[in-house]
Structures are given as structure tokens and as C-alpha cells.
PDB file of N, CA and C in Angstrom:
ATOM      1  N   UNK A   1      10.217   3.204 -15.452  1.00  0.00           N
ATOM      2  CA  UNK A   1       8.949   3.010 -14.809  1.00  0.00           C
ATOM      3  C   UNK A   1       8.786   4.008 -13.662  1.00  0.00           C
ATOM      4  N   UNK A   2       7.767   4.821 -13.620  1.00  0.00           N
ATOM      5  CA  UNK A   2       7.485   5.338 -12.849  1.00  0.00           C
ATOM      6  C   UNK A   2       6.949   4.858 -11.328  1.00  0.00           C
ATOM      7  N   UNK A   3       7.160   5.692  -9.823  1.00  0.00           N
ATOM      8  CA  UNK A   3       6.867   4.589  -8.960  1.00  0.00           C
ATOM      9  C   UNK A   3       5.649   4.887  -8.524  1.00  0.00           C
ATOM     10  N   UNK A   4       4.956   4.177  -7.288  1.00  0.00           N
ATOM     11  CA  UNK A   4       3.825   4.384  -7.405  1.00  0.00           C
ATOM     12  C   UNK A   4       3.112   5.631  -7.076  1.00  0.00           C
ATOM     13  N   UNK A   5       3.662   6.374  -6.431  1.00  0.00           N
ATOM     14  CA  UNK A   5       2.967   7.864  -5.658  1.00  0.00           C
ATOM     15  C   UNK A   5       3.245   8.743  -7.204  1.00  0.00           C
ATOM     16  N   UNK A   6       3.906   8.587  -8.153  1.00  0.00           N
ATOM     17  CA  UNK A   6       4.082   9.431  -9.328  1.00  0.00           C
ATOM     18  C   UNK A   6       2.881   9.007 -10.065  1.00  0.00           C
ATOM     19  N   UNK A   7       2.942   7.768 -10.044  1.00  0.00           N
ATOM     20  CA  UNK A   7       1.660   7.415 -10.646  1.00  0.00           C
ATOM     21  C   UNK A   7       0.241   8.153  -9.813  1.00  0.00           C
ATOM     22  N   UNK A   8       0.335   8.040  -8.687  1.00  0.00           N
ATOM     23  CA  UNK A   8      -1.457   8.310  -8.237  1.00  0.00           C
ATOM     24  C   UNK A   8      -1.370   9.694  -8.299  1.00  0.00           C
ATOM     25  N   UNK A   9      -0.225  10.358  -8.555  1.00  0.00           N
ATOM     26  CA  UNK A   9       0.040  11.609  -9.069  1.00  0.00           C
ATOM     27  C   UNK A   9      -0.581  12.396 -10.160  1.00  0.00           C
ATOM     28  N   UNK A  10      -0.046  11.255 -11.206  1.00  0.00           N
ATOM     29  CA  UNK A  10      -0.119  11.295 -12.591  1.00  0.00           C
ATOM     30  C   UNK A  10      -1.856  11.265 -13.123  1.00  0.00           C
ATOM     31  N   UNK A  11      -2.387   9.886 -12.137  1.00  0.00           N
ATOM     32  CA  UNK A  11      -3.445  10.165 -12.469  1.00  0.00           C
ATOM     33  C   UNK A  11      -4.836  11.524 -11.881  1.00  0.00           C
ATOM     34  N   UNK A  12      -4.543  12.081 -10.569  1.00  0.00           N
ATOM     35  CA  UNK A  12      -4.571  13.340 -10.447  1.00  0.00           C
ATOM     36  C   UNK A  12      -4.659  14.709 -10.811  1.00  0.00           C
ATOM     37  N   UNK A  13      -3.663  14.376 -11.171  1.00  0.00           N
ATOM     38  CA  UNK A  13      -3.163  15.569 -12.584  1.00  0.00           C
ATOM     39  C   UNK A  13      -3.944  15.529 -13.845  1.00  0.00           C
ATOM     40  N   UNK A  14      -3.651  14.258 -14.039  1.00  0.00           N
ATOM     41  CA  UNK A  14      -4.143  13.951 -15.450  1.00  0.00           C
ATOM     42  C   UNK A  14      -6.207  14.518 -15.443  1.00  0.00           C
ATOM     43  N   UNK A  15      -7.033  14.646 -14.159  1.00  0.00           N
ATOM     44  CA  UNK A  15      -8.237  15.196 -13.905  1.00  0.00           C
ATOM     45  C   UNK A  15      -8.055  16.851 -13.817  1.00  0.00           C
ATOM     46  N   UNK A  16      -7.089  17.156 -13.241  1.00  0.00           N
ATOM     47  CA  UNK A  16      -7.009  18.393 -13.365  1.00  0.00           C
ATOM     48  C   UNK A  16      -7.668  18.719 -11.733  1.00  0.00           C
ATOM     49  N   UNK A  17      -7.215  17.953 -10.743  1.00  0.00           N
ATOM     50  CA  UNK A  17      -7.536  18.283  -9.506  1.00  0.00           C
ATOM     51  C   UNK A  17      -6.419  18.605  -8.491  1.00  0.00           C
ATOM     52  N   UNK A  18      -6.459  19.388  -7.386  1.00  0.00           N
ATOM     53  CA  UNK A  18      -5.684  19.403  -6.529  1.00  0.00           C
ATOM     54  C   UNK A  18      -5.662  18.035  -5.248  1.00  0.00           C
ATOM     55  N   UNK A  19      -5.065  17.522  -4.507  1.00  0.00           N
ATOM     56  CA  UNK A  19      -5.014  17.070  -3.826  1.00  0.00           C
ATOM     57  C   UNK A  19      -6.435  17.445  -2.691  1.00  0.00           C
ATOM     58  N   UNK A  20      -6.323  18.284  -2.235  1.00  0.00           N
ATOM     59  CA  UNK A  20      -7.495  18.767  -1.365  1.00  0.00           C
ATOM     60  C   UNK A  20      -9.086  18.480  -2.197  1.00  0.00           C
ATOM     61  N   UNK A  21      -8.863  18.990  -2.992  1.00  0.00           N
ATOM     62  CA  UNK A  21     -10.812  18.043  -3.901  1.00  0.00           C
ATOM     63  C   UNK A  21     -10.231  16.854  -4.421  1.00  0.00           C
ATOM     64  N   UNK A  22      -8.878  16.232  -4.724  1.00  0.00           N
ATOM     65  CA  UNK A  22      -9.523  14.802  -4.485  1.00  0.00           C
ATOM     66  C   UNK A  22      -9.528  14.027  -2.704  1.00  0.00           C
ATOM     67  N   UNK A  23      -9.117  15.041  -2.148  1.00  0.00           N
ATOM     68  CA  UNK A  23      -9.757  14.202  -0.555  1.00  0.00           C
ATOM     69  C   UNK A  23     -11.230  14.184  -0.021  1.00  0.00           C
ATOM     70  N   UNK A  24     -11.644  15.714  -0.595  1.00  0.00           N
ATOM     71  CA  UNK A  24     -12.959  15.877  -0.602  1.00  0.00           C
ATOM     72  C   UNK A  24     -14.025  15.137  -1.031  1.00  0.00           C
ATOM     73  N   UNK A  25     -13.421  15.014  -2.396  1.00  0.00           N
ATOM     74  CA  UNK A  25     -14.316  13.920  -3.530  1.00  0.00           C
ATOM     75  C   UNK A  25     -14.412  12.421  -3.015  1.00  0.00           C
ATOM     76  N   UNK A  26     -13.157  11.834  -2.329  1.00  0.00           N
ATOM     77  CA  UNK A  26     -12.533  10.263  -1.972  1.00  0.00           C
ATOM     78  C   UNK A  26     -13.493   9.973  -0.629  1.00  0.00           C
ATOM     79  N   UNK A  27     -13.019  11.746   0.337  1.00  0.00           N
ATOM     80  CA  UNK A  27     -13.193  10.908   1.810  1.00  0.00           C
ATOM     81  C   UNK A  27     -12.039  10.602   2.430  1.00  0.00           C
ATOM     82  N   UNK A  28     -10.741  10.738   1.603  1.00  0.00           N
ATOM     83  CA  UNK A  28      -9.501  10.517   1.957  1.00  0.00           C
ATOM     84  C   UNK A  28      -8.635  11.846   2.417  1.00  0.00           C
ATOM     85  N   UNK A  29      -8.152  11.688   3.233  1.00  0.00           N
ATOM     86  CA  UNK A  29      -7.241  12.736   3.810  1.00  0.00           C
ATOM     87  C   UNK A  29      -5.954  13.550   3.168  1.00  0.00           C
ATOM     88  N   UNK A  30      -5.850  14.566   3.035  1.00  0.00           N
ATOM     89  CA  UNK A  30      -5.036  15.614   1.966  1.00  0.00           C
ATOM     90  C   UNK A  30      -3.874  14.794   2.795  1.00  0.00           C
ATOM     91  N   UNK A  31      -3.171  14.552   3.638  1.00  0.00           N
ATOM     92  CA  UNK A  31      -2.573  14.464   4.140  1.00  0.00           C
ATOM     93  C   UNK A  31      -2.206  13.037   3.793  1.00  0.00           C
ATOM     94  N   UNK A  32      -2.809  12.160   3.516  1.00  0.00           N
ATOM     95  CA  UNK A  32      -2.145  10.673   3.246  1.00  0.00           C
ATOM     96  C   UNK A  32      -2.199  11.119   2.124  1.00  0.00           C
ATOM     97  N   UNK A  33      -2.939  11.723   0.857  1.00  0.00           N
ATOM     98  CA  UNK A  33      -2.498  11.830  -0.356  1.00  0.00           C
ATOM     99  C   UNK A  33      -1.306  12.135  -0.822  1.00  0.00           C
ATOM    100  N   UNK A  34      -0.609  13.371   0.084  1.00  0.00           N
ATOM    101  CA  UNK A  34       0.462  13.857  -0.206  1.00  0.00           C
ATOM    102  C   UNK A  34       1.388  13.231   0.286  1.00  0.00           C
ATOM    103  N   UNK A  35       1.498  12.323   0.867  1.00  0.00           N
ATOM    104  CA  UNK A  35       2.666  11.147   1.454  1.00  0.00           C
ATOM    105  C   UNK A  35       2.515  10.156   0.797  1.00  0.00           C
ATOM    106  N   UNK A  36       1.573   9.960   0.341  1.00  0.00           N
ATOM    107  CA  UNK A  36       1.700   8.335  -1.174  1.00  0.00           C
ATOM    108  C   UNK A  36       2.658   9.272  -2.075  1.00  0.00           C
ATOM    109  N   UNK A  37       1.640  10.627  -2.686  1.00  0.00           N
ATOM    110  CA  UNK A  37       2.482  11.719  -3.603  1.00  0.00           C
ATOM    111  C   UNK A  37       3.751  11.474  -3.970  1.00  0.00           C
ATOM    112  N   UNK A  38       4.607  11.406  -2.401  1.00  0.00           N
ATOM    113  CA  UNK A  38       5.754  11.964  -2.105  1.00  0.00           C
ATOM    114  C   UNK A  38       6.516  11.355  -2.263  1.00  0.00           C
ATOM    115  N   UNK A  39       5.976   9.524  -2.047  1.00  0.00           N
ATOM    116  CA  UNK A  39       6.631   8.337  -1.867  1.00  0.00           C
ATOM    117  C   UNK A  39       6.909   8.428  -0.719  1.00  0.00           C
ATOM    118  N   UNK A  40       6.577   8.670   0.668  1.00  0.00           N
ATOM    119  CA  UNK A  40       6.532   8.585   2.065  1.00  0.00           C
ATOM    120  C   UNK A  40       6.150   7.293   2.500  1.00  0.00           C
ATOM    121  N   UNK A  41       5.315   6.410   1.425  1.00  0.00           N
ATOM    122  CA  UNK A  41       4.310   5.437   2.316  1.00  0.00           C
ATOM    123  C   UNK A  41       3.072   5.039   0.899  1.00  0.00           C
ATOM    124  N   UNK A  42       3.035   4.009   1.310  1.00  0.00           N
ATOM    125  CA  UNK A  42       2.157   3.337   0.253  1.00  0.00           C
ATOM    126  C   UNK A  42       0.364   3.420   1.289  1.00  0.00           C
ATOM    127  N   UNK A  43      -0.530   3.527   0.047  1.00  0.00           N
ATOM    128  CA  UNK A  43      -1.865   3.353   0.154  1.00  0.00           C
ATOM    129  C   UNK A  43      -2.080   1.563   0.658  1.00  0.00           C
ATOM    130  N   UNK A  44      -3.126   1.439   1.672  1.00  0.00           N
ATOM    131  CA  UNK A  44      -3.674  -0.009   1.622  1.00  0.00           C
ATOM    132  C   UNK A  44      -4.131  -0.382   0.317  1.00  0.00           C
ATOM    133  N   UNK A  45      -4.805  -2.093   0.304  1.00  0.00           N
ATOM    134  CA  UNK A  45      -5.398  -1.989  -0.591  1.00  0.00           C
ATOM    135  C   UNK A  45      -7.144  -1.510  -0.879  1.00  0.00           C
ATOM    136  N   UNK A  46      -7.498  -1.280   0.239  1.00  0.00           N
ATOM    137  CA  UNK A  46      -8.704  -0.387   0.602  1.00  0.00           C
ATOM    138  C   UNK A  46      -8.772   1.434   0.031  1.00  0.00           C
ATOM    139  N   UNK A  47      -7.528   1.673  -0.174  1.00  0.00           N
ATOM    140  CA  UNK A  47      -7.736   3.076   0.063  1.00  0.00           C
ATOM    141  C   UNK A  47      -7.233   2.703  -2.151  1.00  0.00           C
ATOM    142  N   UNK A  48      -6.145   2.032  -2.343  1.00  0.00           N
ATOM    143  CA  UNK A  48      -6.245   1.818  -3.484  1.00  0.00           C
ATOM    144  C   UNK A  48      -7.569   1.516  -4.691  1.00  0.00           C
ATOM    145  N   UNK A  49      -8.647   0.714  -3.806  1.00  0.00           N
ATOM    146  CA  UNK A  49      -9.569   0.778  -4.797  1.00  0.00           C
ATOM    147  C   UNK A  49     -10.287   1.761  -4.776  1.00  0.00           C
ATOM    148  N   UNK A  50     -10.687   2.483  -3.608  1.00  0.00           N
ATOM    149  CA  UNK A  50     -11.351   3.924  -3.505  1.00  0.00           C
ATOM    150  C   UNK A  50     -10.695   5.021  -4.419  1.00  0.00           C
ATOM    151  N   UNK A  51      -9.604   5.160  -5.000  1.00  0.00           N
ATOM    152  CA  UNK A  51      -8.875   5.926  -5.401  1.00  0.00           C
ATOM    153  C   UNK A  51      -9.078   5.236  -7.048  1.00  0.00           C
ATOM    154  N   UNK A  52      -8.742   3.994  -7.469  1.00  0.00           N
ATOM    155  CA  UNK A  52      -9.235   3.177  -8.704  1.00  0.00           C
ATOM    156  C   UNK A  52     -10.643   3.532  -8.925  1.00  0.00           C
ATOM    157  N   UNK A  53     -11.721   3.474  -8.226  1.00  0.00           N
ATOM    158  CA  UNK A  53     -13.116   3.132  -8.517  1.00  0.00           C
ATOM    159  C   UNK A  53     -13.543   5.197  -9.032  1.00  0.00           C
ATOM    160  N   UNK A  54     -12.952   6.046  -8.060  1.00  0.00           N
ATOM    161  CA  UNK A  54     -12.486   7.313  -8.364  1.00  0.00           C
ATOM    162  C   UNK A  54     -12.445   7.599  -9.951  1.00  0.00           C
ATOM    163  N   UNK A  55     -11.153   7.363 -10.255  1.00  0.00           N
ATOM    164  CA  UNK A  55     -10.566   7.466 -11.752  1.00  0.00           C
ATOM    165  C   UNK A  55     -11.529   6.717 -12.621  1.00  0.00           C
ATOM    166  N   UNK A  56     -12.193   5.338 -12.437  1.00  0.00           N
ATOM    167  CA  UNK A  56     -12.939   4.612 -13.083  1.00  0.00           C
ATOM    168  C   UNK A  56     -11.658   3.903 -13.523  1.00  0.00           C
ATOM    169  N   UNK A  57     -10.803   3.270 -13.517  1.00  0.00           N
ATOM    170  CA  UNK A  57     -10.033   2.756 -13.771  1.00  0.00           C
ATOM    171  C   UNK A  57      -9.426   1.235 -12.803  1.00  0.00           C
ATOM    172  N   UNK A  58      -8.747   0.306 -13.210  1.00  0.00           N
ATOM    173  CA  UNK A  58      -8.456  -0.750 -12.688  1.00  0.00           C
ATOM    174  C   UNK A  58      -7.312  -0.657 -11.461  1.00  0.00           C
ATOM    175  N   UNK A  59      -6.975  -1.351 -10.690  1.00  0.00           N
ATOM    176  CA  UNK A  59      -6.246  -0.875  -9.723  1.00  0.00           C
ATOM    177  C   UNK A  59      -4.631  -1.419 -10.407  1.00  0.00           C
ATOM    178  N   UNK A  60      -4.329  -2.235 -11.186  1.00  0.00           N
ATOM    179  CA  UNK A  60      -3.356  -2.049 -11.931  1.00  0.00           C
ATOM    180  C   UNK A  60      -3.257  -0.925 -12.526  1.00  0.00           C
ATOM    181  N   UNK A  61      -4.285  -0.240 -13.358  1.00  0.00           N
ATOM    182  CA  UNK A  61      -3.869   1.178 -14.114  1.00  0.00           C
ATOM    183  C   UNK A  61      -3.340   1.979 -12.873  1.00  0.00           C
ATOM    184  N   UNK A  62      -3.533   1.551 -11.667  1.00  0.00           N
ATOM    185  CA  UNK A  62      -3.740   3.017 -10.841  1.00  0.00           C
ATOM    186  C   UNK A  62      -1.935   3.137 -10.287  1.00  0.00           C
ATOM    187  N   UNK A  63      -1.345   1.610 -10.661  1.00  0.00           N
ATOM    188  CA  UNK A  63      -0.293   1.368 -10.170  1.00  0.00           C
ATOM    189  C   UNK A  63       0.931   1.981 -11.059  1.00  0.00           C
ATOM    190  N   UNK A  64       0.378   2.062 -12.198  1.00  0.00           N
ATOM    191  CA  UNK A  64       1.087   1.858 -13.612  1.00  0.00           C
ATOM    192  C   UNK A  64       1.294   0.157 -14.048  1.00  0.00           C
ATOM    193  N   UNK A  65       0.818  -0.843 -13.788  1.00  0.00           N
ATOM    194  CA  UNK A  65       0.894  -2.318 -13.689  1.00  0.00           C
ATOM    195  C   UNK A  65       0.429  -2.455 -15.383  1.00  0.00           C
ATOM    196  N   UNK A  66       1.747  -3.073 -16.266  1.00  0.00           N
ATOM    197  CA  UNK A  66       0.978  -3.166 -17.553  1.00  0.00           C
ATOM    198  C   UNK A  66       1.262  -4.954 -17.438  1.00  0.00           C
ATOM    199  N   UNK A  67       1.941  -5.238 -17.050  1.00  0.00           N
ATOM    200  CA  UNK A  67       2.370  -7.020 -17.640  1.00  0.00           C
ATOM    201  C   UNK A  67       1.590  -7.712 -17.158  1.00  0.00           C
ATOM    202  N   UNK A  68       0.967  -8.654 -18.343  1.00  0.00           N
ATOM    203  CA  UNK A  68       0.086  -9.604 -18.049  1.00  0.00           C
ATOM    204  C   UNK A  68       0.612 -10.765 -17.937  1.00  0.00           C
ATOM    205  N   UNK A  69       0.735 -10.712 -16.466  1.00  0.00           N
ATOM    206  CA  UNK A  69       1.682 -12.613 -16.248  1.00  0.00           C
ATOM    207  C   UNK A  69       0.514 -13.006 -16.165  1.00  0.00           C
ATOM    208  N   UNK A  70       0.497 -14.835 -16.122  1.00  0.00           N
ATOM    209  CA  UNK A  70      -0.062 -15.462 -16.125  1.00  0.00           C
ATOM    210  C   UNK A  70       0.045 -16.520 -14.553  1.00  0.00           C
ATOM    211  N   UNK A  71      -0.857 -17.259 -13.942  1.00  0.00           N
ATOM    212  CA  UNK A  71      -0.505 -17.815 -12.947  1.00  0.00           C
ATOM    213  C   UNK A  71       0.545 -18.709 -13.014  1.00  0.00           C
ATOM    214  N   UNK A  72       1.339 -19.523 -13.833  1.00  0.00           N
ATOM    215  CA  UNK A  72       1.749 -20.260 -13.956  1.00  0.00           C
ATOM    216  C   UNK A  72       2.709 -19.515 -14.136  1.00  0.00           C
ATOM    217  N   UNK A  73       3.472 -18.319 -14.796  1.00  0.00           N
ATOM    218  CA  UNK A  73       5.022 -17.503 -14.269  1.00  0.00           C
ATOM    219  C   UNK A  73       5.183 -17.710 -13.562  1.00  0.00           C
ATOM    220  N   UNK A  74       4.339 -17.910 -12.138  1.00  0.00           N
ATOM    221  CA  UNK A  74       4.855 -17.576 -10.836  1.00  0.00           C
ATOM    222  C   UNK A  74       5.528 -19.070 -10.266  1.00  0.00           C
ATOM    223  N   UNK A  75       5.195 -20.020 -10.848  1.00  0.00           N
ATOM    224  CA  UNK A  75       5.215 -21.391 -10.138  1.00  0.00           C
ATOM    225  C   UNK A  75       7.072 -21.997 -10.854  1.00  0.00           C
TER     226      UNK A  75
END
């Protein structure tokens, strides 16, 4: 499993953007991008959906999050 800054990486890449136009595009700072990137530091969950709503994608996809537990796993 990949961790999470590979992932917001991955999906990045996967647009074919640099870090700097997706801060441009977000509103988000080249500079926190490249420290999620890096695995320095995790995104809020504020800056996570801005970055999800971005991709058009769910904020599990954005995690790599595939398992569908159910509420009742947890109990």
C-alpha cells in the first residue's frame, strides 16, 4: 500500500501537472504540497477535500482508501 503523500502524488502525476499549477489551480501552497509529497506532514481534512473535489474524485480515492467496512466492524 502506498502512503498517503505517494498517493496525492500519484494522483498529480496521473493529470500531468507540476506541483506549482496544482497550487495555482487549488489556492494551495507549492510548499505544503511538497511536504504532504514528501510525507513531511499530512493535509487537514479541509485541504483534503479541496484537493478531492480538484481530481473530481472521493476523498477515499484521494487516500488510496479501497475497504468498505461497514459501521458495525468497528463495534
Amino acid at each position: 500500500m502506498k502512503n498517503y503523500g505517494e498517493w496525492l502524488k500519484y494522483h498529480r502525476e496521473n493529470l500531468g501537472i507540476s506541483q506549482s499549477q496544482l497550487a495555482k489551480q487549488t489556492g494551495l501552497k507549492q510548499q505544503m504540497i511538497s511536504w504532504w509529497e514528501s510525507g513531511k506532514g499530512l493535509p487537514n481534512i479541509e485541504f483534503c477535500a479541496r484537493l478531492a473535489d480538484f481530481y473530481g474524485i472521493t476523498i477515499d480515492e484521494l487516500i488510496g482508501r479501497t475497504s468498505g467496512k461497514s459501521p458495525n466492524d468497528y463495534v
